[in-house]
C-alpha atoms as a PDB file:
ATOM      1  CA  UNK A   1     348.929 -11.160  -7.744  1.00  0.00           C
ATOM      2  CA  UNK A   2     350.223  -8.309 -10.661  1.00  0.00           C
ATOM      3  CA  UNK A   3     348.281  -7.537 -13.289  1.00  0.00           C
ATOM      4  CA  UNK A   4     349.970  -9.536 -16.551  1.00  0.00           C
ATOM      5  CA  UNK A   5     351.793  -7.121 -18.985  1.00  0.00           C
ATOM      6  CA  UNK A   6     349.496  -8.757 -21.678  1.00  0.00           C
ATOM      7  CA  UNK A   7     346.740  -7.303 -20.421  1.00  0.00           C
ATOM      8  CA  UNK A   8     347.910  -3.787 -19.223  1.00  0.00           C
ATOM      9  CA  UNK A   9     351.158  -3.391 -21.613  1.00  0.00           C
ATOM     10  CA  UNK A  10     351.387   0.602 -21.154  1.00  0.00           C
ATOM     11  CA  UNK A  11     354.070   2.382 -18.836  1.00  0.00           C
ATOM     12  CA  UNK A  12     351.361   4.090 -16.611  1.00  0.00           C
ATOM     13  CA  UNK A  13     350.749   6.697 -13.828  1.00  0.00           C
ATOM     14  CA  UNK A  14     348.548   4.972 -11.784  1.00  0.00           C
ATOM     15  CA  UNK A  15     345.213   5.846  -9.993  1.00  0.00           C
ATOM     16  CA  UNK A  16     342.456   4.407  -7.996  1.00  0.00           C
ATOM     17  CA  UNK A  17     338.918   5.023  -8.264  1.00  0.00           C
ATOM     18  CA  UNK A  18     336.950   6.693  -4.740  1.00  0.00           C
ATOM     19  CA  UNK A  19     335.796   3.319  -3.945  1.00  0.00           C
ATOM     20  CA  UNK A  20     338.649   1.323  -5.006  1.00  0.00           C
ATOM     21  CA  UNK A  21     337.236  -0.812  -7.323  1.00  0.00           C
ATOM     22  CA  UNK A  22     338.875   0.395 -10.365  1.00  0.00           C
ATOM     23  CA  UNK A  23     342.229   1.281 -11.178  1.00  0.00           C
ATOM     24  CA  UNK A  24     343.017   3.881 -14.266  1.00  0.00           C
ATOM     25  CA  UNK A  25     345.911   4.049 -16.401  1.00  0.00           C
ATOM     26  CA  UNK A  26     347.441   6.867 -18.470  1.00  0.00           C
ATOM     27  CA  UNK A  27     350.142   5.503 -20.397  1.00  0.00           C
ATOM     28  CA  UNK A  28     352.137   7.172 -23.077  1.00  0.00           C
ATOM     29  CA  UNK A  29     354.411   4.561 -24.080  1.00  0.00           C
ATOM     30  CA  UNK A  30     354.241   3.076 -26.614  1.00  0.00           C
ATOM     31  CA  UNK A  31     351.207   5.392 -27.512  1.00  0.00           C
ATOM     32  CA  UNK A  32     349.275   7.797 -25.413  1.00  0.00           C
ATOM     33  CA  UNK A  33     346.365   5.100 -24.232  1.00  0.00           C
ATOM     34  CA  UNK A  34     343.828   5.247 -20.766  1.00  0.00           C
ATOM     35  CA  UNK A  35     343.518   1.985 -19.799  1.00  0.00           C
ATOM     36  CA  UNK A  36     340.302   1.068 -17.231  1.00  0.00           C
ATOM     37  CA  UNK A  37     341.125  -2.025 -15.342  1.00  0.00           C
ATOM     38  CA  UNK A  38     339.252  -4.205 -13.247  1.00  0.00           C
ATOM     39  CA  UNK A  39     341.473  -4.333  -9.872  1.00  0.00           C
ATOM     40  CA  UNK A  40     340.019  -6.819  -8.189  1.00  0.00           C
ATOM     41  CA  UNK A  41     339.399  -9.253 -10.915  1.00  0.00           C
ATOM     42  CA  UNK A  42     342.824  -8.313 -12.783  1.00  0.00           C
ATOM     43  CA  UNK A  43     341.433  -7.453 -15.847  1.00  0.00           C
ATOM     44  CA  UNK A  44     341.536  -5.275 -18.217  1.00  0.00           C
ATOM     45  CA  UNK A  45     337.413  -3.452 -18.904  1.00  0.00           C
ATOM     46  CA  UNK A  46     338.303  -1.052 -21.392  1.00  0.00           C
ATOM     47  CA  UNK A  47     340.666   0.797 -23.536  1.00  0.00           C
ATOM     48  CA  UNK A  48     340.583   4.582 -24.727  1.00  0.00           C
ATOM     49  CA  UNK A  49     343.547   5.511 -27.425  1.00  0.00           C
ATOM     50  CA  UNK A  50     344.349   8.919 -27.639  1.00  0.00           C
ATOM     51  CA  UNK A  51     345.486  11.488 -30.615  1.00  0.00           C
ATOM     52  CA  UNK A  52     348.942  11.125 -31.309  1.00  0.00           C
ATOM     53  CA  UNK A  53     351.449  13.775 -30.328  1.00  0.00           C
ATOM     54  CA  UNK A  54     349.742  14.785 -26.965  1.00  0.00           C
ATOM     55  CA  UNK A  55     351.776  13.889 -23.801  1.00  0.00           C
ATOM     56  CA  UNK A  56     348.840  12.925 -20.788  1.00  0.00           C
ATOM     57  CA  UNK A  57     348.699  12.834 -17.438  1.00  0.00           C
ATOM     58  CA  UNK A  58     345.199  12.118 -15.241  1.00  0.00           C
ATOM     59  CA  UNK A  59     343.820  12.585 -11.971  1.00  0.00           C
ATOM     60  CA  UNK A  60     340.571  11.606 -10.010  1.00  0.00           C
ATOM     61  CA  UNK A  61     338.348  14.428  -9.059  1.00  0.00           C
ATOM     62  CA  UNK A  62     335.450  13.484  -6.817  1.00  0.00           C
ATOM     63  CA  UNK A  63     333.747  10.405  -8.686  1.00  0.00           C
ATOM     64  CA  UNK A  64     335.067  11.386 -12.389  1.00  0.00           C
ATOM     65  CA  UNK A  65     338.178  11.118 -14.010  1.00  0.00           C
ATOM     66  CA  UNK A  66     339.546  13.673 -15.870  1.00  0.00           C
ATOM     67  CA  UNK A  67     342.557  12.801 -18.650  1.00  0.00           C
ATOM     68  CA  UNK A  68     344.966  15.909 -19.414  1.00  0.00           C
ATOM     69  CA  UNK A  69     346.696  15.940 -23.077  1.00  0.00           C
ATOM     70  CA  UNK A  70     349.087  18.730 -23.467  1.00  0.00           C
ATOM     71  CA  UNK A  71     351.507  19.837 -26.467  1.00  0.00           C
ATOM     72  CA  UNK A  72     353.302  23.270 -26.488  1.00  0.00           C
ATOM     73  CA  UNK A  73     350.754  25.648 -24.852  1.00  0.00           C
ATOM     74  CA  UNK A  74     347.770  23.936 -25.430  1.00  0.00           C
ATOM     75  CA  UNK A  75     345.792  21.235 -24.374  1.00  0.00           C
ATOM     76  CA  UNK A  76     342.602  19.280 -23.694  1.00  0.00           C
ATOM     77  CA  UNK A  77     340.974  18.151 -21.011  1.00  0.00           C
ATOM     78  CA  UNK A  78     338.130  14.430 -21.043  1.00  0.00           C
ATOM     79  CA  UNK A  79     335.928  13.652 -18.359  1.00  0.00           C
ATOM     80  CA  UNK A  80     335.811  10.118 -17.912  1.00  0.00           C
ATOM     81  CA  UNK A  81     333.462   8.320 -16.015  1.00  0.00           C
ATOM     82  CA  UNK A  82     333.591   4.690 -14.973  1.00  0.00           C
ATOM     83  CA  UNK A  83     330.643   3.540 -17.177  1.00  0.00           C
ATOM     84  CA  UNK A  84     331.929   5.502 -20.459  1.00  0.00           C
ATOM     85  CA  UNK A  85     332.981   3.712 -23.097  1.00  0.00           C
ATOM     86  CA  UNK A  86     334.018   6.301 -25.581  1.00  0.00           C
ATOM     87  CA  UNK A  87     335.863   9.819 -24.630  1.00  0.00           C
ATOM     88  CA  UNK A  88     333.493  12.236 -24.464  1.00  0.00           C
ATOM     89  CA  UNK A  89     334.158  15.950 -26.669  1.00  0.00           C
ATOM     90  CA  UNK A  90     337.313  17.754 -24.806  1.00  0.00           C
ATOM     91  CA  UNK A  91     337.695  20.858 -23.264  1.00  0.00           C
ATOM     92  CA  UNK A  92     340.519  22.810 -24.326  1.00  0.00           C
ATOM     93  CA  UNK A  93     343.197  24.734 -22.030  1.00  0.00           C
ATOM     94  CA  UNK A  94     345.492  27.543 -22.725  1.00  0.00           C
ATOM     95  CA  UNK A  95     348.650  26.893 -20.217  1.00  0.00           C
ATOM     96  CA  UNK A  96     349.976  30.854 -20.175  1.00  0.00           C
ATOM     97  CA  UNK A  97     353.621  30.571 -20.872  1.00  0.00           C
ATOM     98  CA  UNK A  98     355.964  33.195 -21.182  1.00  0.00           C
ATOM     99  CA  UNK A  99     358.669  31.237 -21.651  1.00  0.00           C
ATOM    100  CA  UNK A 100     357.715  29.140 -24.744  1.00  0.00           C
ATOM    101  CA  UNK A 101     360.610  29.283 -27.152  1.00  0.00           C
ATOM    102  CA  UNK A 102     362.183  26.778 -23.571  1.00  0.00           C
ATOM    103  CA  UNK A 103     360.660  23.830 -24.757  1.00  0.00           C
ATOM    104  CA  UNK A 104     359.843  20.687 -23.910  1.00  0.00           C
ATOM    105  CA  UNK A 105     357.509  21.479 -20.967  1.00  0.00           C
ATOM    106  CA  UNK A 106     356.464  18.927 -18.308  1.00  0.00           C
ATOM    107  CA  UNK A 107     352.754  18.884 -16.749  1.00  0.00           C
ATOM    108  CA  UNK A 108     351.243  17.393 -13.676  1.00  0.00           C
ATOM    109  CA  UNK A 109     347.532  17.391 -13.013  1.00  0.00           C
ATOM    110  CA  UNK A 110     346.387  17.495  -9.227  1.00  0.00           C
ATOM    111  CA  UNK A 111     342.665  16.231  -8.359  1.00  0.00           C
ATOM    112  CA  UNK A 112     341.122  18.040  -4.722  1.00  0.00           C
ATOM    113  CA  UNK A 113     338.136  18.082  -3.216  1.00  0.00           C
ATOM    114  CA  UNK A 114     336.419  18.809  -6.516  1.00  0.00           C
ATOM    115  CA  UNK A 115     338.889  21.225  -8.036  1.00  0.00           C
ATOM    116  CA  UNK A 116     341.317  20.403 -10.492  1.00  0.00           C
ATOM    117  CA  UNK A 117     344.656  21.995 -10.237  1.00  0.00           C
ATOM    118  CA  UNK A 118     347.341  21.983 -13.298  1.00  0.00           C
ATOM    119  CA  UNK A 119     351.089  22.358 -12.865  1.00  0.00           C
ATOM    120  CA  UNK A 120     354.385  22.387 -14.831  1.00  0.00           C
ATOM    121  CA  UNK A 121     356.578  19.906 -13.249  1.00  0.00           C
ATOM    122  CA  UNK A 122     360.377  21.263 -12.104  1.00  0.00           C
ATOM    123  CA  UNK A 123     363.992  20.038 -10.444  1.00  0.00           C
ATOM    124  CA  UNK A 124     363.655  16.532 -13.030  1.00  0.00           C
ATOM    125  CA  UNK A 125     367.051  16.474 -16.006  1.00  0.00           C
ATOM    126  CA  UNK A 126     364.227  18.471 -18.070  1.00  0.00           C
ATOM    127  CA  UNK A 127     363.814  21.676 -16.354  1.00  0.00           C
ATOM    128  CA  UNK A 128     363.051  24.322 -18.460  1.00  0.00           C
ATOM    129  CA  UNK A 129     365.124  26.669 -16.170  1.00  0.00           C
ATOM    130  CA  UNK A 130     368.478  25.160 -17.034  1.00  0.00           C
ATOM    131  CA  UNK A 131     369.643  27.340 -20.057  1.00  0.00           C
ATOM    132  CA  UNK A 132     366.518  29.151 -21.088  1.00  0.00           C
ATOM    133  CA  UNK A 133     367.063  33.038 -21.234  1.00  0.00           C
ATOM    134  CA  UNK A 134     363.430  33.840 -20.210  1.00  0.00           C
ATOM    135  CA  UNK A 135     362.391  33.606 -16.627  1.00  0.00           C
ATOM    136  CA  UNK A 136     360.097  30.926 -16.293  1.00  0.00           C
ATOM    137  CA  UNK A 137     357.474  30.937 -13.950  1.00  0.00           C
ATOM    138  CA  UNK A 138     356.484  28.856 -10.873  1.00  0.00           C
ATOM    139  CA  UNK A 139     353.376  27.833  -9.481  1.00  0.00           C
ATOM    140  CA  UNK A 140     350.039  25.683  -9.963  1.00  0.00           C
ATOM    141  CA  UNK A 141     346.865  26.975 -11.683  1.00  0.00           C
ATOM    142  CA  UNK A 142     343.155  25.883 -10.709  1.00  0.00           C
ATOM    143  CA  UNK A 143     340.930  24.673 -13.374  1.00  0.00           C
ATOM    144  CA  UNK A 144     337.498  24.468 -14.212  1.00  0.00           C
ATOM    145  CA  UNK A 145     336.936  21.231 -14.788  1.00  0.00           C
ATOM    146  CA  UNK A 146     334.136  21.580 -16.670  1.00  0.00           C
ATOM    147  CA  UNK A 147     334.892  24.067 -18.955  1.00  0.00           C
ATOM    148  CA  UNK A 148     338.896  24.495 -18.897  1.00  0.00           C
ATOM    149  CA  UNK A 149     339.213  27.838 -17.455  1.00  0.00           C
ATOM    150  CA  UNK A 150     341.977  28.799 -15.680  1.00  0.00           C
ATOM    151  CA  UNK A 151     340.351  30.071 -12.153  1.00  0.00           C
ATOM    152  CA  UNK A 152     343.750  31.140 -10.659  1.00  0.00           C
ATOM    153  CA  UNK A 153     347.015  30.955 -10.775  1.00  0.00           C
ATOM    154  CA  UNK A 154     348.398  30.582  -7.372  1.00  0.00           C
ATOM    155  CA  UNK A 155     351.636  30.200  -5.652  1.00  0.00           C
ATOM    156  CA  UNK A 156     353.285  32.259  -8.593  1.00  0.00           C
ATOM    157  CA  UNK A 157     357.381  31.927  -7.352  1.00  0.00           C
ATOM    158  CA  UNK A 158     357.377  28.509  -6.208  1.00  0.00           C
ATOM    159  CA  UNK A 159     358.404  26.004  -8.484  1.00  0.00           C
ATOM    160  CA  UNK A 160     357.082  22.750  -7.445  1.00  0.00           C
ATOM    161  CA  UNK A 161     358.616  19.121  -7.878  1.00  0.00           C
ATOM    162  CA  UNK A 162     355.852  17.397  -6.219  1.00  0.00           C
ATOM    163  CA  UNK A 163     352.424  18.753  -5.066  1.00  0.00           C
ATOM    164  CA  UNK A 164     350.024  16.908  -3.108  1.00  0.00           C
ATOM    165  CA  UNK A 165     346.270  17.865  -1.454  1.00  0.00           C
ATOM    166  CA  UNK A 166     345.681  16.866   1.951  1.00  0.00           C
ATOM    167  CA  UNK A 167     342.520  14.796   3.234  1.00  0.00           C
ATOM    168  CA  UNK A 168     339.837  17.382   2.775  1.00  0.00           C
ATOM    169  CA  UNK A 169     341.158  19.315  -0.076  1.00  0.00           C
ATOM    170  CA  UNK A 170     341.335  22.644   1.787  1.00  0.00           C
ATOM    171  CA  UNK A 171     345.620  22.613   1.817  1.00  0.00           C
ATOM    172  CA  UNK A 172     348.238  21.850  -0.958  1.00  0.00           C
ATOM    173  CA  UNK A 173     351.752  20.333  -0.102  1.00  0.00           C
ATOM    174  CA  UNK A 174     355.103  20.629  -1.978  1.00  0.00           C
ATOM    175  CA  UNK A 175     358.376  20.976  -2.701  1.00  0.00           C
ATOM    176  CA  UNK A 176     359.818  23.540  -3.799  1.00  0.00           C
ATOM    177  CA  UNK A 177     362.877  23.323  -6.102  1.00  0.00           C
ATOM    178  CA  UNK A 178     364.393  26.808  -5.833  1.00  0.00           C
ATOM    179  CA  UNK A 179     367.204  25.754  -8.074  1.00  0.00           C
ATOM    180  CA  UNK A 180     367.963  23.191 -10.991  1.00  0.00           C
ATOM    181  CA  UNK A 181     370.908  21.078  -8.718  1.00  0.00           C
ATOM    182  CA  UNK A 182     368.331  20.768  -5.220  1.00  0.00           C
ATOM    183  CA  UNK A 183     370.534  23.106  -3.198  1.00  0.00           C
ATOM    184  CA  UNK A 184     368.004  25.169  -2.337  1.00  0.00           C
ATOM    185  CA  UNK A 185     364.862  23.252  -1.022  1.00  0.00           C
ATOM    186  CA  UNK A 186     361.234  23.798   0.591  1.00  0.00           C
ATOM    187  CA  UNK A 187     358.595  21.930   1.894  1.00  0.00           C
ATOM    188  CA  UNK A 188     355.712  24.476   1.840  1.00  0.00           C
ATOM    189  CA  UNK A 189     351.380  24.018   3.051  1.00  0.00           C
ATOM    190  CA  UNK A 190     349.453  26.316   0.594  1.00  0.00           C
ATOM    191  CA  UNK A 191     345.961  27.462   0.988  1.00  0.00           C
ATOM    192  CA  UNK A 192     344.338  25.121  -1.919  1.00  0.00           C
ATOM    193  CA  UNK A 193     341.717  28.573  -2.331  1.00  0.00           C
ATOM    194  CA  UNK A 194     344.211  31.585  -2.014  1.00  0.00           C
ATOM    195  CA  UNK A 195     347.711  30.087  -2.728  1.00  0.00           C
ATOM    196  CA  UNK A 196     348.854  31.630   0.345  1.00  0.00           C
ATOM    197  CA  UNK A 197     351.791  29.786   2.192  1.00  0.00           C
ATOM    198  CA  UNK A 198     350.803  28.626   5.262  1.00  0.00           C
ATOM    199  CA  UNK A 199     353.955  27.159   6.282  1.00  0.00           C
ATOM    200  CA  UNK A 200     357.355  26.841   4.899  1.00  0.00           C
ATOM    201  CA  UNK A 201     360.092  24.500   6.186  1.00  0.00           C
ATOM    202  CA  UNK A 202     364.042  24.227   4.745  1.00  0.00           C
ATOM    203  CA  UNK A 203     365.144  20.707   3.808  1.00  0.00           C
ATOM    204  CA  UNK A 204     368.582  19.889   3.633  1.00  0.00           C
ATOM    205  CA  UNK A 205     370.320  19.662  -0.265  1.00  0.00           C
ATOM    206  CA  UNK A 206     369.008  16.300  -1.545  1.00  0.00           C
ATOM    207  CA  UNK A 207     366.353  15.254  -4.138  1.00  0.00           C
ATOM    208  CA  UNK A 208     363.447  14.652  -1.924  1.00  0.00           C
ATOM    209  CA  UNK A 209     359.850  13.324  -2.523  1.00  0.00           C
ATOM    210  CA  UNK A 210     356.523  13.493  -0.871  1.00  0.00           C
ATOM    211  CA  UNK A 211     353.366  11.593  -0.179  1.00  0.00           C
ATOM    212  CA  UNK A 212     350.382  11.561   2.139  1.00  0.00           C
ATOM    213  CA  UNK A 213     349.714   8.463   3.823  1.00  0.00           C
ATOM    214  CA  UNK A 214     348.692   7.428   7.829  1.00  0.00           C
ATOM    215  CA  UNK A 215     351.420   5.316   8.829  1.00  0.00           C
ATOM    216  CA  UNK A 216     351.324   3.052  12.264  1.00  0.00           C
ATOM    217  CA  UNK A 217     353.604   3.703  14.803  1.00  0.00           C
ATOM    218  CA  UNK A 218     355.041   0.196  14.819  1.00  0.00           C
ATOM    219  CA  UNK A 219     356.011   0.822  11.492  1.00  0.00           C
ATOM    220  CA  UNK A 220     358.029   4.149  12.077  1.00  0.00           C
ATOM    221  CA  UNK A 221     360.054   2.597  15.063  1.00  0.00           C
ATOM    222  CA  UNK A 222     361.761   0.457  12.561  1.00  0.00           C
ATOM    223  CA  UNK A 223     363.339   3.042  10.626  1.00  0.00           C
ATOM    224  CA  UNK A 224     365.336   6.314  10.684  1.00  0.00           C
ATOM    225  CA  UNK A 225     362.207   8.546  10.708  1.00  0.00           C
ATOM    226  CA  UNK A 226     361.616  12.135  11.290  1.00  0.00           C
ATOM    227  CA  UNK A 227     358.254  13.280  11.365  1.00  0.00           C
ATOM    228  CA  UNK A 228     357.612  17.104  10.580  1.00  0.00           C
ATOM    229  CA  UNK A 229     354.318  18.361  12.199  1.00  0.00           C
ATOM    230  CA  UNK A 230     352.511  21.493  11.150  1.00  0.00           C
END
């Protein structure tokens, strides 16, 4: 059964706890809100609102969540655990932007094998790229979770749609939107340490999305799949 939009009224991105007992919801509509929700029992545990004017975004790393609030350049960054019941003091972030008279700017946050990694989002109706005069630059930066220092900034020219970690953390996945219109597409394997490109692969001109998941083979046979090996 769904959860009942009386209980969990937000427009969320989604994600499960390590042990899959609770489900987490970052919702900024109609007002930036973390919801904690019970997923077996369909209920809703607890509720965290959130300043106004931050846009936020969240990701699991290890057994903690961590919430992301961004505006302009800046942002913080809560650690939430599952037995909190207030947001603890944030840590703030300093996204380096070159570009930031090409606003608005959208953010992802990536959680890996105990690193955090923090990205600005491209190819969606909002990239920054279409008619801003700067060059505006690619890539995904590593965080310290704990503090909110930016480790590294790797991957510098790509300019990622989607980024995902595999299994054991050690590799990064995307696509690469070379251009605003998808013409010009990559799926890429990164070194999740260095940033180094492992692997690169052309796709053909299309909007495309990407996942990790272990899929049966009964399942493939019934559609047009092509599977793309390492």
């Amino acid at each position: 059964p769904g959860i009942a939009r009386s209980i969990a009224p937000g427009v969320y991105g989604l994600g499960f706890s390590p042990d899959g007992r609770l489900l987490f919801g970052a919702s900024n509509f109609p007002a930036p809100t973390l919801d904690m929700l019970d997923f077996s029992e369909r209920k809703l545990l607890r509720r965290f609102t959130l300043p106004q004017g931050f846009t936020i975004v969240g990701a699991w790393v290890g057994n903690d969540y961590y919430l992301y609030g961004y505006r302009k350049t800046s942002g913080e960054l809560w650690r939430v655990k599952a037995d909190s019941f207030a947001l603890e003091t944030p840590v703030k972030i300093n996204f380096p932007d070159p570009a930031q008279e090409c606003q608005p700017r959208e953010q992802a946050v990536l959680g890996s094998s105990g690193h955090l990694f923090l990205y600005e989002v491209f190819g969606s109706k909002g990239d920054r790229r279409v008619g801003c005069a700067t060059k505006v630059p690619g890539g995904v930066f590593s965080i310290d979770p704990q503090t909110g220092r930016i480790i590294g900034h790797l991957a510098s020219d790509l300019h990622f749609a989607w980024l995902i970690s595999g299994t054991d953390g050690k590799e990064l996945y995307g696509v690469d939107v070379r251009d605003t219109n998808w013409t010009s597409v990559g799926l890429v394997r990164l070194d999740a340490a260095t940033g180094e490109t492992l692997a690169r692969r052309d796709l053909v001109s299309d909007v495309w999305f990407i996942t990790l998941a272990t899929i049966p083979t009964e399942v493939l046979r019934l559609g047009q799949v092509e599977a793309a090996t390492k």
